[in-house]
Protein backbone atom coordinates (compact mmCIF):
# COMPACT_ATOMS: atom_id res chain seq x y z
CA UNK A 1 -12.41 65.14 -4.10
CA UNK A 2 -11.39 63.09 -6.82
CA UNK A 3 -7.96 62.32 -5.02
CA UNK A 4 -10.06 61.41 -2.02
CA UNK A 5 -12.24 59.20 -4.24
CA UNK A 6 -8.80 57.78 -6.11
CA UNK A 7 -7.09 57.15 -1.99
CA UNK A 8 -10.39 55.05 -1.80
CA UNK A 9 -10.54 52.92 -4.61
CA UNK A 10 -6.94 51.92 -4.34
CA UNK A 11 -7.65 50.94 -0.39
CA UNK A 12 -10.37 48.62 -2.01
CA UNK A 13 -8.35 47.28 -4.88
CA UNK A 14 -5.89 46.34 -2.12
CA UNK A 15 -8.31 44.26 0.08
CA UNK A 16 -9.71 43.06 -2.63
CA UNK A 17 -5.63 41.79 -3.59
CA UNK A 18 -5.93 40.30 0.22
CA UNK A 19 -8.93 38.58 0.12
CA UNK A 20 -7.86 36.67 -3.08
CA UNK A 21 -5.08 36.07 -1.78
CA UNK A 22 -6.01 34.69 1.32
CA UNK A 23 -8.67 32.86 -0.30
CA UNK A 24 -5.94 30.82 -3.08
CA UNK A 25 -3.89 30.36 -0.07
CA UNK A 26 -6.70 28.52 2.20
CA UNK A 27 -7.21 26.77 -1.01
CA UNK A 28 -3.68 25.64 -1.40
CA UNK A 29 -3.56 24.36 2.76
CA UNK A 30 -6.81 22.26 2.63
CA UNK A 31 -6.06 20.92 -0.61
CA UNK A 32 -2.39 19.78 0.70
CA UNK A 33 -2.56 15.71 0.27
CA UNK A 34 -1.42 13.90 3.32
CA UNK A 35 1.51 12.30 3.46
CA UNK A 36 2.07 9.21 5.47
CA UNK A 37 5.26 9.98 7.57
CA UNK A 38 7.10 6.88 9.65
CA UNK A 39 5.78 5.91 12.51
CA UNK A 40 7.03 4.67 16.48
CA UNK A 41 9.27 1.82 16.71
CA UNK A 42 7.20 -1.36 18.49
CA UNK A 43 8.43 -4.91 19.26
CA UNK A 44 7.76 -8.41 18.03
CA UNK A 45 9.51 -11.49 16.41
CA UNK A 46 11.29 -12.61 12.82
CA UNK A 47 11.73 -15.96 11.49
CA UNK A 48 12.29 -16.69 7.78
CA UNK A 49 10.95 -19.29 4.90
CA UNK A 50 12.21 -20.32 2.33
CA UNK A 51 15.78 -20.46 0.66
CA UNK A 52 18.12 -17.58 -1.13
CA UNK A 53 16.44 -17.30 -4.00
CA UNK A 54 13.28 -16.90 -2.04
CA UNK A 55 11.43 -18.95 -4.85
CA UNK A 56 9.08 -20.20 -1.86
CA UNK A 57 8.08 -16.22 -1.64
CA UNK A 58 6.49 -15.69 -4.46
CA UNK A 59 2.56 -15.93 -4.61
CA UNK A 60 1.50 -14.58 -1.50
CA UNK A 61 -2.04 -14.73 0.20
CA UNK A 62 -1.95 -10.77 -1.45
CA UNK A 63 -1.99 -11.97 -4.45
CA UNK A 64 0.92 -10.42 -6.56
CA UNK A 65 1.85 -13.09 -7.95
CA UNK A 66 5.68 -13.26 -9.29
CA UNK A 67 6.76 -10.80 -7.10
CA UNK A 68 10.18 -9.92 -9.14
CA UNK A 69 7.55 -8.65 -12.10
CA UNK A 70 5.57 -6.90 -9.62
CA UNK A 71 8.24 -5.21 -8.39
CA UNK A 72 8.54 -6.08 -4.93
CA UNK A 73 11.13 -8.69 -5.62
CA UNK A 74 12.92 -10.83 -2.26
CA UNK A 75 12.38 -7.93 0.00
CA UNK A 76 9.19 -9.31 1.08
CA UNK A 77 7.41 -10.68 4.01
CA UNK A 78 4.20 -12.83 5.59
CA UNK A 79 2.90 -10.80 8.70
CA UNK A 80 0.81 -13.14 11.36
CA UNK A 81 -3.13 -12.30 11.45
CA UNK A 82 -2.74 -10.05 13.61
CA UNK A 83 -0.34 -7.47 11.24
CA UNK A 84 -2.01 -9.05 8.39
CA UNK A 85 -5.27 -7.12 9.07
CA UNK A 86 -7.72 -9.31 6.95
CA UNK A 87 -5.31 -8.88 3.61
CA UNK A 88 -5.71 -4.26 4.51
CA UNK A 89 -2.01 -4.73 5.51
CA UNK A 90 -0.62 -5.89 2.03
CA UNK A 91 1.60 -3.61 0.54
CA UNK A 92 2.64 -1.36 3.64
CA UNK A 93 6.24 -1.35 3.86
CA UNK A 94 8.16 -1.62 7.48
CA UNK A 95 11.74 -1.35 9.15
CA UNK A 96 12.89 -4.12 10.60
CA UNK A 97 16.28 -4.81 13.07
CA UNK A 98 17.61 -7.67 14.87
CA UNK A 99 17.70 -6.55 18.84
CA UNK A 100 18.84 -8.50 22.13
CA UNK A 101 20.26 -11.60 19.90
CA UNK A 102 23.71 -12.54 19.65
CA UNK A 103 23.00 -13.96 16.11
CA UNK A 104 21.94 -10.25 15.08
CA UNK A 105 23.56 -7.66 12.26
CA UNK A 106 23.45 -4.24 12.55
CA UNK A 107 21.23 -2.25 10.56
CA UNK A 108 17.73 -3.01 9.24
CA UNK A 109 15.85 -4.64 6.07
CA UNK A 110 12.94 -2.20 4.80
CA UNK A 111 10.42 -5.33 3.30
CA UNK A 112 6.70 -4.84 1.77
CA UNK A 113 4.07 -6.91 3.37
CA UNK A 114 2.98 -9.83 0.60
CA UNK A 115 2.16 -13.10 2.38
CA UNK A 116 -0.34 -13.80 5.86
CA UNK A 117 1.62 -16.10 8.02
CA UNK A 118 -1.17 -18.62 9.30
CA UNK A 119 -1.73 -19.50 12.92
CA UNK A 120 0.03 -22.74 13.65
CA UNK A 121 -2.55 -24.12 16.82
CA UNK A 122 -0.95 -27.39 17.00
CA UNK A 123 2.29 -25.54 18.18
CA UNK A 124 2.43 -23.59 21.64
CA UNK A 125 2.39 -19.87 20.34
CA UNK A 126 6.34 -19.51 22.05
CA UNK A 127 7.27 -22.91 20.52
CA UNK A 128 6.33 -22.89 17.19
CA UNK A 129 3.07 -21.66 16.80
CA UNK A 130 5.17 -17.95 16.07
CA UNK A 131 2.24 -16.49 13.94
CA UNK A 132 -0.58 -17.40 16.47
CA UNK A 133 -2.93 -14.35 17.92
CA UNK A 134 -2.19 -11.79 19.24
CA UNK A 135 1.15 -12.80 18.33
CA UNK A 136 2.99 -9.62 16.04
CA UNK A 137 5.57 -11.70 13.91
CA UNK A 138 6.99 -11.55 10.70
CA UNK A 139 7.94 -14.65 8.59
CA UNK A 140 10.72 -12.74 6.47
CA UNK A 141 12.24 -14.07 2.79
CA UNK A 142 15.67 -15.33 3.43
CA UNK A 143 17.30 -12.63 1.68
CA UNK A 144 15.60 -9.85 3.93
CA UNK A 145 16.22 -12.31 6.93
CA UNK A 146 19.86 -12.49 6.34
CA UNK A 147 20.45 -8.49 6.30
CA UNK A 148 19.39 -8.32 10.00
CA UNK A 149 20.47 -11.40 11.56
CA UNK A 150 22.46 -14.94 11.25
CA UNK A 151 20.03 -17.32 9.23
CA UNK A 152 21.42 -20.12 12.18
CA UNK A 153 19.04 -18.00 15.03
CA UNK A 154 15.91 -19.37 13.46
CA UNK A 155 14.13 -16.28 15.01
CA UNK A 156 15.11 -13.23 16.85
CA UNK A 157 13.37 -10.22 18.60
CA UNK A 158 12.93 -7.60 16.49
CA UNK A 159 12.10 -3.31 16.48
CA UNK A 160 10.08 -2.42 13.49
CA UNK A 161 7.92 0.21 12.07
CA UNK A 162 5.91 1.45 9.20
CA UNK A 163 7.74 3.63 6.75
CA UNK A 164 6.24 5.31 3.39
CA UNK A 165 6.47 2.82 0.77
CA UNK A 166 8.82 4.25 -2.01
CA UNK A 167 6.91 3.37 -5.69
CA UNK A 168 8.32 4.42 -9.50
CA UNK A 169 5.45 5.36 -11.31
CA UNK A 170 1.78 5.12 -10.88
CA UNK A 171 -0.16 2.47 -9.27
CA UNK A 172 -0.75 -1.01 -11.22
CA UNK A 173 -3.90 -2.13 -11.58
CA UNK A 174 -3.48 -6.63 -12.70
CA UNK A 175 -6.88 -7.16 -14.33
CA UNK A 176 -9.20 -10.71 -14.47
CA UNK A 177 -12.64 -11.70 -14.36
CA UNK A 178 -14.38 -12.16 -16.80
CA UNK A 179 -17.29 -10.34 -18.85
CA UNK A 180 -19.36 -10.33 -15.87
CA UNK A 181 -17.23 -10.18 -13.21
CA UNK A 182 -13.91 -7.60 -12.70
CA UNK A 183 -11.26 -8.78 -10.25
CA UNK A 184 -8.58 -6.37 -9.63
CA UNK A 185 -4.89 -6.74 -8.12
CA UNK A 186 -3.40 -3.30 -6.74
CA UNK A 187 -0.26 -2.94 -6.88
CA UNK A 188 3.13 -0.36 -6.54
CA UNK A 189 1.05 1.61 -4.19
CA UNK A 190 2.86 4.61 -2.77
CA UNK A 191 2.55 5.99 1.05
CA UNK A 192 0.78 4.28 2.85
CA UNK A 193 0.94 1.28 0.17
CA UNK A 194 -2.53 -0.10 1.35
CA UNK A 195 -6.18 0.31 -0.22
CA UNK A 196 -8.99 0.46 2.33
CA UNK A 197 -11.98 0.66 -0.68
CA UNK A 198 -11.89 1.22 -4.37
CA UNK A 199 -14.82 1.86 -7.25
CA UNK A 200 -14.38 1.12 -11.25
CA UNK A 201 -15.80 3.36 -13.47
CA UNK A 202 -16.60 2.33 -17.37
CA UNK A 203 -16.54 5.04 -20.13
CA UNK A 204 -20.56 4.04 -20.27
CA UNK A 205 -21.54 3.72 -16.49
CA UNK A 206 -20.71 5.86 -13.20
CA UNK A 207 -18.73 5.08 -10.47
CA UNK A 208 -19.57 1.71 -8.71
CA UNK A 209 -18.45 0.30 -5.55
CA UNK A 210 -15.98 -2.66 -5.31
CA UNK A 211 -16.00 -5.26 -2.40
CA UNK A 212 -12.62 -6.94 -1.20
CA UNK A 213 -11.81 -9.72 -2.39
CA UNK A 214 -9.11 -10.53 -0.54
CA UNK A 215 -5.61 -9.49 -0.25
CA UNK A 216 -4.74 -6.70 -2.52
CA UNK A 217 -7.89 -7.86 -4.57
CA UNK A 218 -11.28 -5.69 -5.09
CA UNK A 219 -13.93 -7.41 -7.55
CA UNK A 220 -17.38 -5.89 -9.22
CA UNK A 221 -20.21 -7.53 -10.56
CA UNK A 222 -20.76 -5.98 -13.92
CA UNK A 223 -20.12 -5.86 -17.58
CA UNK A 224 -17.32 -3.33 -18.66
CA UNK A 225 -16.30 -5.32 -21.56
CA UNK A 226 -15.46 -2.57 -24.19
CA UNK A 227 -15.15 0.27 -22.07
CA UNK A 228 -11.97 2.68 -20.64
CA UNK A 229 -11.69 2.02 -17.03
CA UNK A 230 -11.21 4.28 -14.53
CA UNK A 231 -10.70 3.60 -10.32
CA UNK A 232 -11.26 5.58 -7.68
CA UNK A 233 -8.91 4.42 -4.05
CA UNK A 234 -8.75 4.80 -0.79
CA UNK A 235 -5.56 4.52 1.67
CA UNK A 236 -6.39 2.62 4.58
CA UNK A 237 -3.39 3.88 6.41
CA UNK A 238 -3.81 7.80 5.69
CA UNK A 239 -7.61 8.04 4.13
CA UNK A 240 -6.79 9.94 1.14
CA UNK A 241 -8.62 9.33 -1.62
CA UNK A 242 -7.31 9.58 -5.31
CA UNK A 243 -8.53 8.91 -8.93
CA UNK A 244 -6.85 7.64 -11.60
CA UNK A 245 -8.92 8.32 -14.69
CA UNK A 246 -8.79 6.29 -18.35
CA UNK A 247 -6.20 3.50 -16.57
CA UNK A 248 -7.23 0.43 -18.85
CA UNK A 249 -8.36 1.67 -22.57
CA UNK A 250 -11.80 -0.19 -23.93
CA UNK A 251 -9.89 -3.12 -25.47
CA UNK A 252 -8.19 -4.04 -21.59
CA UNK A 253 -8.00 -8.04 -21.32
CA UNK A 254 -8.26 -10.23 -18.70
CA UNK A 255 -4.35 -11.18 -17.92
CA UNK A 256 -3.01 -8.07 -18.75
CA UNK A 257 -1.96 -4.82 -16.22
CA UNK A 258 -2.63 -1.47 -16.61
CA UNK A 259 -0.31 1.49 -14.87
CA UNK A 260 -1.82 4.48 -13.88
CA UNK A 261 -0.38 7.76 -13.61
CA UNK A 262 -1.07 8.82 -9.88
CA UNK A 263 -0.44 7.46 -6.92
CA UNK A 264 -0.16 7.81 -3.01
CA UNK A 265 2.06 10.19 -1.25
């Protein structure tokens, strides 16, 4: 009897084993993060501004200011209003090759979306009015221009796609504003590279909602003078949401940025 009783128990201990085991494991799948993966190859046009040193670049309806201490450097682009997406597109990275020119190189130039290229109505949309709706165009730095085609072509057909955006580090958060008013730049943002929504939280309040700004920008109306910030994003591209706790510490000033140590996948 007692070996019967001893067969028993270890039966249970064993499904008990499973069940765990099962349970840490359905655990582990659903708490997988996605990961933004490439995506199809589509069509549209490239023209360039600017000179080598793509000095004209710099600025950028996203807002990131000199983009050599953001990061991004000459590898840049303005996407047409379409692309552009209402300032959701900045940051997202994207392949892009010369096809069906005689002025093009082989190969491609991977560039990070930092400028909108503006509609141009006083110019037909196929004679100089390239960034026009529903035109898809991108109005590339010289420098990125130049690895896919002869800068003499003026502007070629192109093949691009998204690809994950490649980031050292966690994400950078450029702070201004003032005591009333928080106005955040995002930037080195991983995956996806875009932000879809973001909150604040101060070491004295709970979370609170930003609205876009514009560009890379989100801003809040309150006072979080004197308190550790923390932000809570979205990716627009992939809708995972991540936190990046105790980012700016309670003495954070306006001018200054703040790196986090999370980001995207």
């Amino acid at each position: 009897m007692a070996s019967f009783n001893s067969k028993w128990s270890l039966i249970f201990f064993l499904i008990i084993c499973s069940m765990t085991f099962f349970h840490q494991a359905m655990a582990a799948y659903y708490s997988t993060p996605l990961t933004f993966k490439a995506m199809p190859w589509k069509q549209a046009y490239a023209t360039f501004y600017g000179d080598e040193s793509a000095s004209e670049t710099m600025g950028g309806a996203c807002g990131y200011g000199n983009l050599f201490n953001s990061g991004y450097g000459t590898a840049t682009a303005a996407l047409s209003t379409v692309l552009f997406s209402n300032g959701y597109s900045c940051g997202q990275c994207f392949q892009i090759m010369c096809v069906k020119s005689k002025f093009c190189y082989k190969g491609y130039s991977t560039i990070t979306a930092t400028n909108l290229c503006p509609p141009n109505w006083s110019q037909d949309s196929n004679h100089g009015g390239w960034c026009n709706p529903p035109r898809q165009h991108f109005d590339m730095s010289k420098p990125a221009f130049m690895k896919i085609a002869q800068w003499k072509a003026g502007i070629v057909p192109v093949a691009y796609r998204r690809v994950p955006c490649v980031k050292k580090g966690g994400i950078k958060f450029a702070l201004q504003g003032n005591g009333y008013w928080l106005l955040v730049y995002v930037m080195n943002v991983a995956g996806g590279g875009d932000v879809a929504s973001m909150w604040v939280k101060g070491s004295k309040t709970g979370w609170m909602s930003m609205s876009h700004n514009w560009g890379a920008s989100y801003q809040a109306f309150a006072t979080l003078s004197g308190q550790t910030l923390s932000f809570k994003l979205t990716s627009y591209t992939s809708q995972e949401t991540i936190i990046a706790y105790n980012v700016a510490p309670s003495n954070w000033r306006v001018g200054m940025t703040y790196q986090a140590n999370v980001n995207f996948h």
